[in-house]
PDB file of N, CA and C in Angstrom:
ATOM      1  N   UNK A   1      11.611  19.537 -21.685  1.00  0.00           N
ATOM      2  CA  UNK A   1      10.807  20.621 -22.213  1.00  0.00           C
ATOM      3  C   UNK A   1      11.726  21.819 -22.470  1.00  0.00           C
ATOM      4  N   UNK A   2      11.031  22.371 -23.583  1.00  0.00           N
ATOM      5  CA  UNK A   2      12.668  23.742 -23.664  1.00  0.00           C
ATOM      6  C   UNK A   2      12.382  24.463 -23.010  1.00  0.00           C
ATOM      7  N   UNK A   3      13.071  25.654 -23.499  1.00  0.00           N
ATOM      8  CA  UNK A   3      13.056  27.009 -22.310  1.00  0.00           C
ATOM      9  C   UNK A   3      12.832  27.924 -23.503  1.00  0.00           C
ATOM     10  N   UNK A   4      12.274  28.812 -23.851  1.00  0.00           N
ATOM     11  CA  UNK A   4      11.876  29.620 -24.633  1.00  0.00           C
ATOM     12  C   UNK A   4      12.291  31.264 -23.646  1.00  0.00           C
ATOM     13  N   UNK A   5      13.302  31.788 -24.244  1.00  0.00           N
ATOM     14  CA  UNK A   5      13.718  33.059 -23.806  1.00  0.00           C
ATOM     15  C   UNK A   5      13.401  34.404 -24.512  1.00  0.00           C
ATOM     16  N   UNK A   6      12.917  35.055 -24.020  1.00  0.00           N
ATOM     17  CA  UNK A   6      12.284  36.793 -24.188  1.00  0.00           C
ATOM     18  C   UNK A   6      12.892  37.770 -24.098  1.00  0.00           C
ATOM     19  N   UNK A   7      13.587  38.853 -24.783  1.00  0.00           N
ATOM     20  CA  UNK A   7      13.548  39.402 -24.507  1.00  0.00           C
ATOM     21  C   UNK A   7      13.184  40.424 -23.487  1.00  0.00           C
ATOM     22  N   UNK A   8      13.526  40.771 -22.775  1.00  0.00           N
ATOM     23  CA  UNK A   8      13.119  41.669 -21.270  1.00  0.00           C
ATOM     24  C   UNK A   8      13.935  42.532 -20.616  1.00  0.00           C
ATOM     25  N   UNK A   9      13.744  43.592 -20.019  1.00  0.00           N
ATOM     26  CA  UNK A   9      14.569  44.464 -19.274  1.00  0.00           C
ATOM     27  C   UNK A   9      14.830  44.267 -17.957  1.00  0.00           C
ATOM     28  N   UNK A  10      13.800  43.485 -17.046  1.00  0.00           N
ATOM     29  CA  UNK A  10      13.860  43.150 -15.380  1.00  0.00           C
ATOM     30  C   UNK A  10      14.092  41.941 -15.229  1.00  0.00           C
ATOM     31  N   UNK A  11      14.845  41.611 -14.342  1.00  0.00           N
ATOM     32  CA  UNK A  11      14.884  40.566 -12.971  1.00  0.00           C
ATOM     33  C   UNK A  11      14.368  40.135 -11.868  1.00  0.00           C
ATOM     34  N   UNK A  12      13.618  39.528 -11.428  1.00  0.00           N
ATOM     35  CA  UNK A  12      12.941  39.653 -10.453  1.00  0.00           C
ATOM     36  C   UNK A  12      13.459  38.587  -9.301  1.00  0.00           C
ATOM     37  N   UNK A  13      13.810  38.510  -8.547  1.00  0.00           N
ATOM     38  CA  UNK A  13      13.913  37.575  -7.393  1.00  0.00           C
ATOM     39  C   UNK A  13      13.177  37.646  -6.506  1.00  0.00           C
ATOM     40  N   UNK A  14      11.994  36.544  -5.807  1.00  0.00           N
ATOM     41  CA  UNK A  14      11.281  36.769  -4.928  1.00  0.00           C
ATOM     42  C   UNK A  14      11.675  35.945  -3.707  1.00  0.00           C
ATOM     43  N   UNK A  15      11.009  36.392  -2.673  1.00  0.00           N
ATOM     44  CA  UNK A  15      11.671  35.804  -1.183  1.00  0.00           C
ATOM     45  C   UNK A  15      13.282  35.465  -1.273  1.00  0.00           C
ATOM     46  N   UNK A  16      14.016  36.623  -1.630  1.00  0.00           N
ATOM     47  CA  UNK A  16      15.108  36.747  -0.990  1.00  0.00           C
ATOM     48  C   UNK A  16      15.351  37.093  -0.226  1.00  0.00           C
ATOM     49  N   UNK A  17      16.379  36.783   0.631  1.00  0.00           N
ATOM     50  CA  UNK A  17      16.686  37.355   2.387  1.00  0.00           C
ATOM     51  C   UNK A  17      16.821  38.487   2.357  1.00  0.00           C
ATOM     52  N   UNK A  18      16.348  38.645   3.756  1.00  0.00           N
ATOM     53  CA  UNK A  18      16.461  40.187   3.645  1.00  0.00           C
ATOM     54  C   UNK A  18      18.031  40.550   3.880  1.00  0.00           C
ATOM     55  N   UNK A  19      18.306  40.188   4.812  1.00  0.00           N
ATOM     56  CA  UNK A  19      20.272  40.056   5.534  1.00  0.00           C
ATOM     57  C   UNK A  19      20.945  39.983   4.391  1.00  0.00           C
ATOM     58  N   UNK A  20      20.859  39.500   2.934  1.00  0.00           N
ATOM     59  CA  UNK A  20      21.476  39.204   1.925  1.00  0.00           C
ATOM     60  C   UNK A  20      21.313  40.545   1.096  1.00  0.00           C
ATOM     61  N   UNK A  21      20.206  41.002   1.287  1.00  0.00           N
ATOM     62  CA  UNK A  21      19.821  42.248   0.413  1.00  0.00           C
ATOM     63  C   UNK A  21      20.458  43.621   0.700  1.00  0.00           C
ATOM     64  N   UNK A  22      20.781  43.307   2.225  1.00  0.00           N
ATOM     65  CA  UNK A  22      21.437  44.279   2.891  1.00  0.00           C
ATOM     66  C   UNK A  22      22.615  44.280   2.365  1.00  0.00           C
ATOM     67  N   UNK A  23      23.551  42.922   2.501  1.00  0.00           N
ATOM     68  CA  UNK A  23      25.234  42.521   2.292  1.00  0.00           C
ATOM     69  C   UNK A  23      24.835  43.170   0.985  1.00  0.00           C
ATOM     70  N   UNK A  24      24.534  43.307  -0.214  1.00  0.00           N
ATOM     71  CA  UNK A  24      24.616  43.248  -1.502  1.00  0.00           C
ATOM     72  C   UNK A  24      24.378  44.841  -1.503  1.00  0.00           C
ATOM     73  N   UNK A  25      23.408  45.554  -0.841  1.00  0.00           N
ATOM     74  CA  UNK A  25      23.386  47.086  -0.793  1.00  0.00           C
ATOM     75  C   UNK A  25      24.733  47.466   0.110  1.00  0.00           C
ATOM     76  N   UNK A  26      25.336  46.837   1.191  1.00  0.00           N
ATOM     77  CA  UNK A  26      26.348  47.582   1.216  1.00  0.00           C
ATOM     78  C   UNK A  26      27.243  47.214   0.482  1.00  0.00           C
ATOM     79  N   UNK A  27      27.535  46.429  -0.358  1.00  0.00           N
ATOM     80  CA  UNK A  27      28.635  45.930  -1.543  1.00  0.00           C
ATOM     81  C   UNK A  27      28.401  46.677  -2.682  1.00  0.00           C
ATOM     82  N   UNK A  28      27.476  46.896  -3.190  1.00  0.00           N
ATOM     83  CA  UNK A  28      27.235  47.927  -3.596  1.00  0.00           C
ATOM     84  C   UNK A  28      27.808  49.570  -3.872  1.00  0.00           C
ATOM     85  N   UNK A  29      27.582  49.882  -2.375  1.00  0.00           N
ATOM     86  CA  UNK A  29      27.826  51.135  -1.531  1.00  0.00           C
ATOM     87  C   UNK A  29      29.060  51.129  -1.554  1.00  0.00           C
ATOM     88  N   UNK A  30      30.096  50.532  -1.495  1.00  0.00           N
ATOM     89  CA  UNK A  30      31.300  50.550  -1.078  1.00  0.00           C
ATOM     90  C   UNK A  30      32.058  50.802  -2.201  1.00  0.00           C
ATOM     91  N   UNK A  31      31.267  50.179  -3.656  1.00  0.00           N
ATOM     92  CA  UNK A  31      31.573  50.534  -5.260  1.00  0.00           C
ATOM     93  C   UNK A  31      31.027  51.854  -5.555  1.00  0.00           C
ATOM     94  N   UNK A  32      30.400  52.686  -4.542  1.00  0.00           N
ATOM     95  CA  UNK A  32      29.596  54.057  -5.051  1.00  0.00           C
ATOM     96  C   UNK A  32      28.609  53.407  -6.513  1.00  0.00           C
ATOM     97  N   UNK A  33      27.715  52.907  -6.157  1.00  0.00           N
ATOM     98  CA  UNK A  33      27.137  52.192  -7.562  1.00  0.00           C
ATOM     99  C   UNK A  33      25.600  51.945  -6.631  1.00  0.00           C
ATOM    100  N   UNK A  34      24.826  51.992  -7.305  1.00  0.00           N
ATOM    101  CA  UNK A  34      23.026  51.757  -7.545  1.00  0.00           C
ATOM    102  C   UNK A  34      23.543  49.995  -7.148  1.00  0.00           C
ATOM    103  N   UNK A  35      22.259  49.791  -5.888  1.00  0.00           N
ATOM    104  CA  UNK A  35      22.213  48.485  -6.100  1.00  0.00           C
ATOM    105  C   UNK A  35      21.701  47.440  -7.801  1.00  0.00           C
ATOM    106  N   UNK A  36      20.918  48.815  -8.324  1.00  0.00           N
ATOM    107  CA  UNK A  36      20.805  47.999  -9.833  1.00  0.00           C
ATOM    108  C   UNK A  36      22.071  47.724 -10.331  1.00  0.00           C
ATOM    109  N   UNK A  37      23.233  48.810 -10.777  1.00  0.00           N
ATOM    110  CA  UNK A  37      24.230  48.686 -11.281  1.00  0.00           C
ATOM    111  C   UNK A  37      24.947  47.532 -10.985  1.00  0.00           C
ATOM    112  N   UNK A  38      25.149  47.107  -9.773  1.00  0.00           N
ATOM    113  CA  UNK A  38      26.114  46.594  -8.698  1.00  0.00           C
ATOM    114  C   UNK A  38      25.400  45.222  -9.371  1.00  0.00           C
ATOM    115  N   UNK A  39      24.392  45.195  -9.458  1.00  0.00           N
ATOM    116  CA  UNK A  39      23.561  43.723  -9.433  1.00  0.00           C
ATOM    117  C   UNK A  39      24.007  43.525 -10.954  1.00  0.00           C
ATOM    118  N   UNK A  40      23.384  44.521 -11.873  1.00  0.00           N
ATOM    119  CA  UNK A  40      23.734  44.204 -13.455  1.00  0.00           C
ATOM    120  C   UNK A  40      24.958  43.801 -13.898  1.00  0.00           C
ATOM    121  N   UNK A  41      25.927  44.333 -12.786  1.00  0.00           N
ATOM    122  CA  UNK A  41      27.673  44.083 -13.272  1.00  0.00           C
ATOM    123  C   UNK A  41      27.574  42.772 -12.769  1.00  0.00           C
ATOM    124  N   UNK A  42      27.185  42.314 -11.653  1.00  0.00           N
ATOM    125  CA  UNK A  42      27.645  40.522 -11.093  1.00  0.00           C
ATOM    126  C   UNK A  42      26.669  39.677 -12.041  1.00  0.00           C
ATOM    127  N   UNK A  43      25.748  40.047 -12.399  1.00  0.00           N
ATOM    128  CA  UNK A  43      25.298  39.097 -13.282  1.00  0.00           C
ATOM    129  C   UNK A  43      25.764  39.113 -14.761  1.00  0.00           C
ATOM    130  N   UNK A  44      25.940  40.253 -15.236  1.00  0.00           N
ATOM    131  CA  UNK A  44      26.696  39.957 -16.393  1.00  0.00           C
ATOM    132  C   UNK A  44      28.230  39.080 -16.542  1.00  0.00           C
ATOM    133  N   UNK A  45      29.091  39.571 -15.347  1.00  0.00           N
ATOM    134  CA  UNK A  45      30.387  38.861 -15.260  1.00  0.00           C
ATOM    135  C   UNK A  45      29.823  37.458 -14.902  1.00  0.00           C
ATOM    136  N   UNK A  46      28.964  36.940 -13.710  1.00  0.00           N
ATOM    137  CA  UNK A  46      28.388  35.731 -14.182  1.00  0.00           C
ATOM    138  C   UNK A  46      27.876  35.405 -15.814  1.00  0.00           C
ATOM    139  N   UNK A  47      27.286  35.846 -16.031  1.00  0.00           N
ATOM    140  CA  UNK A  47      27.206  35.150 -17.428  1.00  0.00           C
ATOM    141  C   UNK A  47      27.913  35.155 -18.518  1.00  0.00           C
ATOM    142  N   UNK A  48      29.028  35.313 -18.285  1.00  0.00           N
ATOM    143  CA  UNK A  48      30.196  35.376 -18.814  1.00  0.00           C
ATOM    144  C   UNK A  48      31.375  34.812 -18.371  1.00  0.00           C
ATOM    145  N   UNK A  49      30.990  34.413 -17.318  1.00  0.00           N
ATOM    146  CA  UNK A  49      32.334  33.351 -16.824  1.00  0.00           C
ATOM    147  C   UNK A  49      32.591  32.059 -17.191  1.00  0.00           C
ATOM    148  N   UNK A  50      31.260  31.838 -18.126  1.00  0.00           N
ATOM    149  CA  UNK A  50      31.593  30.240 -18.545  1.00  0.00           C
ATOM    150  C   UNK A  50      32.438  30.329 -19.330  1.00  0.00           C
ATOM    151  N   UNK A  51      32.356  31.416 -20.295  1.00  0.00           N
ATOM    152  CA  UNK A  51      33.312  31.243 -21.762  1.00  0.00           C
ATOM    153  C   UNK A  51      34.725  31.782 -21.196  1.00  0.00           C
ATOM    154  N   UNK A  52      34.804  32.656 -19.729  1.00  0.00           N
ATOM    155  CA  UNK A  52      36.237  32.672 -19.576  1.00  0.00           C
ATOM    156  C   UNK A  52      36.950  31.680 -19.005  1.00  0.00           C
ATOM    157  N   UNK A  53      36.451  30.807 -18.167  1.00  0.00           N
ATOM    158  CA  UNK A  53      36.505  29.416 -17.716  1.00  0.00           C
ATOM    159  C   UNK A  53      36.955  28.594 -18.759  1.00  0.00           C
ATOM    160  N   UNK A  54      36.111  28.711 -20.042  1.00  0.00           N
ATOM    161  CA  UNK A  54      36.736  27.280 -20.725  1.00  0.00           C
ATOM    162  C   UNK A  54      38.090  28.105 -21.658  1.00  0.00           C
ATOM    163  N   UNK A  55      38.249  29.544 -21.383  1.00  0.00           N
ATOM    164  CA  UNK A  55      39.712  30.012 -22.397  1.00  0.00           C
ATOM    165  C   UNK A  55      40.308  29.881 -21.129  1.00  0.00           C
ATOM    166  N   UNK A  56      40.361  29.805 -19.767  1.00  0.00           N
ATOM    167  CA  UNK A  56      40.993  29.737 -18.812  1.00  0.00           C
ATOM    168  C   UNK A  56      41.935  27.855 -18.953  1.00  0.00           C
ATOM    169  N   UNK A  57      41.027  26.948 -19.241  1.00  0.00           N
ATOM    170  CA  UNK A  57      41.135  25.419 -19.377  1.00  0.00           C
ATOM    171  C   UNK A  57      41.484  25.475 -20.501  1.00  0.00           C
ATOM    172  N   UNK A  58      41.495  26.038 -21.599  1.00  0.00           N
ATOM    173  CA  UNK A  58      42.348  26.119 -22.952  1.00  0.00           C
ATOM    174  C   UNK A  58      43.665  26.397 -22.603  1.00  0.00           C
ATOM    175  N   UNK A  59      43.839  27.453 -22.265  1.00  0.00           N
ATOM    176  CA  UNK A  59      44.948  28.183 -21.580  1.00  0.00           C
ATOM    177  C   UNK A  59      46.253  27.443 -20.827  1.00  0.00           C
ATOM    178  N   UNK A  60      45.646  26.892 -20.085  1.00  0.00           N
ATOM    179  CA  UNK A  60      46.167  25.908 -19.027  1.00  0.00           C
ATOM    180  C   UNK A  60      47.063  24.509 -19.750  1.00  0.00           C
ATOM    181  N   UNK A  61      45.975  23.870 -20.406  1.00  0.00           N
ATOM    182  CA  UNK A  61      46.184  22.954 -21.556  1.00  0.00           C
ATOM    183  C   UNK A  61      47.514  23.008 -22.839  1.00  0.00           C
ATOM    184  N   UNK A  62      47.291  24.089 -22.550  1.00  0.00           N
ATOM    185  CA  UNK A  62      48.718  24.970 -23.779  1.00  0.00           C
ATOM    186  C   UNK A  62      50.112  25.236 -22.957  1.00  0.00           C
ATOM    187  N   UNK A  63      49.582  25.785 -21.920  1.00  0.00           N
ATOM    188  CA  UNK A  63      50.410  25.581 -21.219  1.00  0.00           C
ATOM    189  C   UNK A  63      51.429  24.646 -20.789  1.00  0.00           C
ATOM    190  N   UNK A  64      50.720  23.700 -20.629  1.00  0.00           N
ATOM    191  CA  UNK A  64      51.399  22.071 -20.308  1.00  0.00           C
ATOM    192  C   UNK A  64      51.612  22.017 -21.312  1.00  0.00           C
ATOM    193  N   UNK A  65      51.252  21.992 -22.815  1.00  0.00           N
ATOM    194  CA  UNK A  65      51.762  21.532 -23.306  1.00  0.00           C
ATOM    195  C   UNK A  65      53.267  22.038 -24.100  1.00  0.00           C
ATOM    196  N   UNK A  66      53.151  23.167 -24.069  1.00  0.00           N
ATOM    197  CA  UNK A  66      54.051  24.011 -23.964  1.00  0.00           C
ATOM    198  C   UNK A  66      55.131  23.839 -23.106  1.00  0.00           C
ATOM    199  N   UNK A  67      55.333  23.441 -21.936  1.00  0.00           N
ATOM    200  CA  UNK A  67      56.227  23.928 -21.057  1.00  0.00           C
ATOM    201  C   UNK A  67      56.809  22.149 -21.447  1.00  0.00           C
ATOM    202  N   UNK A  68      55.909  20.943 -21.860  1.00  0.00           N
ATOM    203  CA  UNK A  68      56.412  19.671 -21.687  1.00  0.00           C
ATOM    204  C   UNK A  68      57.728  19.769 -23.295  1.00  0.00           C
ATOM    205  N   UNK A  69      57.309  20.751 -24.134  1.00  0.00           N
ATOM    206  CA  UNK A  69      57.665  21.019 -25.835  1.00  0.00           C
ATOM    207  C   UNK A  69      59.218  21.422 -25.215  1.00  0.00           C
ATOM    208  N   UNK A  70      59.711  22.360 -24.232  1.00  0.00           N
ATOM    209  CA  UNK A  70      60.582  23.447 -23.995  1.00  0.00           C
ATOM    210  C   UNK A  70      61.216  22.323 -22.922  1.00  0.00           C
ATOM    211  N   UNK A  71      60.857  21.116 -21.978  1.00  0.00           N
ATOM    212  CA  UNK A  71      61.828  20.774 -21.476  1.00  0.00           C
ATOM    213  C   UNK A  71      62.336  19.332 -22.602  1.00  0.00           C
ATOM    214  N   UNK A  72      61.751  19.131 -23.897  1.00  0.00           N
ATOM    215  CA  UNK A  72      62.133  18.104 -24.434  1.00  0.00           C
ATOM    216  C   UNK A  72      63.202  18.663 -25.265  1.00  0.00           C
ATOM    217  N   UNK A  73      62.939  20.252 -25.668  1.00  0.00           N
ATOM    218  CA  UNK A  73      63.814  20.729 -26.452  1.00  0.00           C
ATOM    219  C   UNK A  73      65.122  20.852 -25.504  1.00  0.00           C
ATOM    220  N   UNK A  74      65.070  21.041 -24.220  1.00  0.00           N
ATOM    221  CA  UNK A  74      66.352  21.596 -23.388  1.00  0.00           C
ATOM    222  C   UNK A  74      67.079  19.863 -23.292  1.00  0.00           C
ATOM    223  N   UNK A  75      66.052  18.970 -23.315  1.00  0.00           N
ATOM    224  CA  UNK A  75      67.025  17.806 -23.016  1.00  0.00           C
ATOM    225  C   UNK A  75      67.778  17.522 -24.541  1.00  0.00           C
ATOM    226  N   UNK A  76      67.104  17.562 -25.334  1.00  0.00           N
ATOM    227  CA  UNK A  76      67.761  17.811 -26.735  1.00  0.00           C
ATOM    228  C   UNK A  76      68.918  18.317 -26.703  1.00  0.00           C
ATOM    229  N   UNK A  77      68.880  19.582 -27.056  1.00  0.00           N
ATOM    230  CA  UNK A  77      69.897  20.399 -26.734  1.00  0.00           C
ATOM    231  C   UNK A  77      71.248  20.181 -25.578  1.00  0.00           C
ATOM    232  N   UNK A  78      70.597  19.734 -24.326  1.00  0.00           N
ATOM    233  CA  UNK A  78      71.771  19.179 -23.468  1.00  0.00           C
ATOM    234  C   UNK A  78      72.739  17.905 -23.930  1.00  0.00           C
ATOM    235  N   UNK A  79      71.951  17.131 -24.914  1.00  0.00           N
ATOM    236  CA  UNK A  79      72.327  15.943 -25.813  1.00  0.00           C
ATOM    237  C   UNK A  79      73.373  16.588 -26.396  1.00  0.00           C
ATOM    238  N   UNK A  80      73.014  17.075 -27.043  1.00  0.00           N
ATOM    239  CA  UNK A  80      74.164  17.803 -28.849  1.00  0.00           C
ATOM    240  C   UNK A  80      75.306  18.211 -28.070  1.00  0.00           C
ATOM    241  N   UNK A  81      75.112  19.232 -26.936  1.00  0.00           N
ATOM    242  CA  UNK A  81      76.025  19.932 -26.016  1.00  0.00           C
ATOM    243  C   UNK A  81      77.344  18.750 -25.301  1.00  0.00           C
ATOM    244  N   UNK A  82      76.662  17.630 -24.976  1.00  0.00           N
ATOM    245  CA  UNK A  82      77.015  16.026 -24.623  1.00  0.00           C
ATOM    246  C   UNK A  82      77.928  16.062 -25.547  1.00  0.00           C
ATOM    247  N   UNK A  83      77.501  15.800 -27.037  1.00  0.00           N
ATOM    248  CA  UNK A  83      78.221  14.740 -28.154  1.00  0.00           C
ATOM    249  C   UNK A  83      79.084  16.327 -28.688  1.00  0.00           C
ATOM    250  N   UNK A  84      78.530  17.565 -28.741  1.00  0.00           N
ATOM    251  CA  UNK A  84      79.846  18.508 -29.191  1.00  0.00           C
ATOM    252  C   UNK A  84      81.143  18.422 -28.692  1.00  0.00           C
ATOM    253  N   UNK A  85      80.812  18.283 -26.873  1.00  0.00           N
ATOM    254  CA  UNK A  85      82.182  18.289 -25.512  1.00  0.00           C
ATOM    255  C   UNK A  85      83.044  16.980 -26.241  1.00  0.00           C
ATOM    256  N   UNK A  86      82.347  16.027 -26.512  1.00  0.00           N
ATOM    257  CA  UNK A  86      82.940  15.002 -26.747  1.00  0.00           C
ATOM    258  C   UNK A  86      83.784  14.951 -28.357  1.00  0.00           C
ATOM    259  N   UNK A  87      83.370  15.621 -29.156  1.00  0.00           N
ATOM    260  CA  UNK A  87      83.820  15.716 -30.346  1.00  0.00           C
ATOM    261  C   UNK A  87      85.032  16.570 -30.103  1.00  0.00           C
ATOM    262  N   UNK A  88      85.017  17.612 -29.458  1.00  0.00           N
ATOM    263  CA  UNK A  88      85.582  18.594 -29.419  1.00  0.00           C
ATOM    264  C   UNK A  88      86.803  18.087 -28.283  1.00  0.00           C
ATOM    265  N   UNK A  89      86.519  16.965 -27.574  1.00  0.00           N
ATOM    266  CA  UNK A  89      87.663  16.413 -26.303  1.00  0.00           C
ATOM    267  C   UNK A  89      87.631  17.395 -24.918  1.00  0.00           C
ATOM    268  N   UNK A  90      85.958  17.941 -24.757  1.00  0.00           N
ATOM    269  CA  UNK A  90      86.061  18.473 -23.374  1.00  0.00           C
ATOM    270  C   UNK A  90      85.707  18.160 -22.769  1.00  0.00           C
ATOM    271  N   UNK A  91      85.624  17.887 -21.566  1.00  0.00           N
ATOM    272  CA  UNK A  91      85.566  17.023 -20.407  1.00  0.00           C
ATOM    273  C   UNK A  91      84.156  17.859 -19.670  1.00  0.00           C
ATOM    274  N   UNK A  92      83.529  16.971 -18.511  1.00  0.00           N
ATOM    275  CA  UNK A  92      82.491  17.767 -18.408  1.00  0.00           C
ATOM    276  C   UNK A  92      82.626  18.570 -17.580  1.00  0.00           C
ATOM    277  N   UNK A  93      83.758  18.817 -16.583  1.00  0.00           N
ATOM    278  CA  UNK A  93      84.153  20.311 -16.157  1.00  0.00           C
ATOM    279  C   UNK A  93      84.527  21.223 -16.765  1.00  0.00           C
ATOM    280  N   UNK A  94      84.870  20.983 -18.093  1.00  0.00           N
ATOM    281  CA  UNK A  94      85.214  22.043 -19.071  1.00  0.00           C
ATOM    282  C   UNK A  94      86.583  21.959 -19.088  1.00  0.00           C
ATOM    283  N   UNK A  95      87.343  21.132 -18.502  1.00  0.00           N
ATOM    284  CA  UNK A  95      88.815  21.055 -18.819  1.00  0.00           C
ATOM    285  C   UNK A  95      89.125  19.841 -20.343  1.00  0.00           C
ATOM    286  N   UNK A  96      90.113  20.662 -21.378  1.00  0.00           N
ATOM    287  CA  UNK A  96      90.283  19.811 -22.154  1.00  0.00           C
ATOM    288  C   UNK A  96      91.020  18.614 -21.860  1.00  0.00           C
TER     289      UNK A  96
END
């Protein structure tokens, strides 16, 4: 069945703890911030963490693949460096 969403300004949570309501007013308090504020900022950064999550797993992904690009190029490169010493008659301590 879908979910049909409204426009609206409130939140409501019912039978929440009370001990929880407290932790969250002094978390709050400690930001100098309205328990509304305090509440509107964690739920917005919640609802927004999915899309930083999946640029986080993009990210990551590039990464590897990136870092696998830069050690194929260094073994490359250590190759040519190989066959130059050798063209050139240097030994691999660097003595000719």
């Amino acid at each position: 069945m879908a979910q049909t969403v409204k426009p609206f300004d409130e939140l409501r949570v019912r039978g929440f703890p009370y001990d929880k309501k407290v932790r969250l007013m002094r978390m709050a308090n400690a930001e100098k911030k309205s328990l509304q504020q305090f509440l509107y900022d964690v739920l917005v950064r919640l609802a927004d963490s999915e899309d930083v999550l999946d640029t986080q797993i993009k990210m990551t992904q590039l990464q590897k693949e990136t870092t696998a690009i830069v050690e194929q190029n260094t073994q490359a490169l250590l190759e040519v460096k190989e066959v130059m010493n050798y063209i050139a008659g240097v030994d691999e301590d660097g003595s000719i």
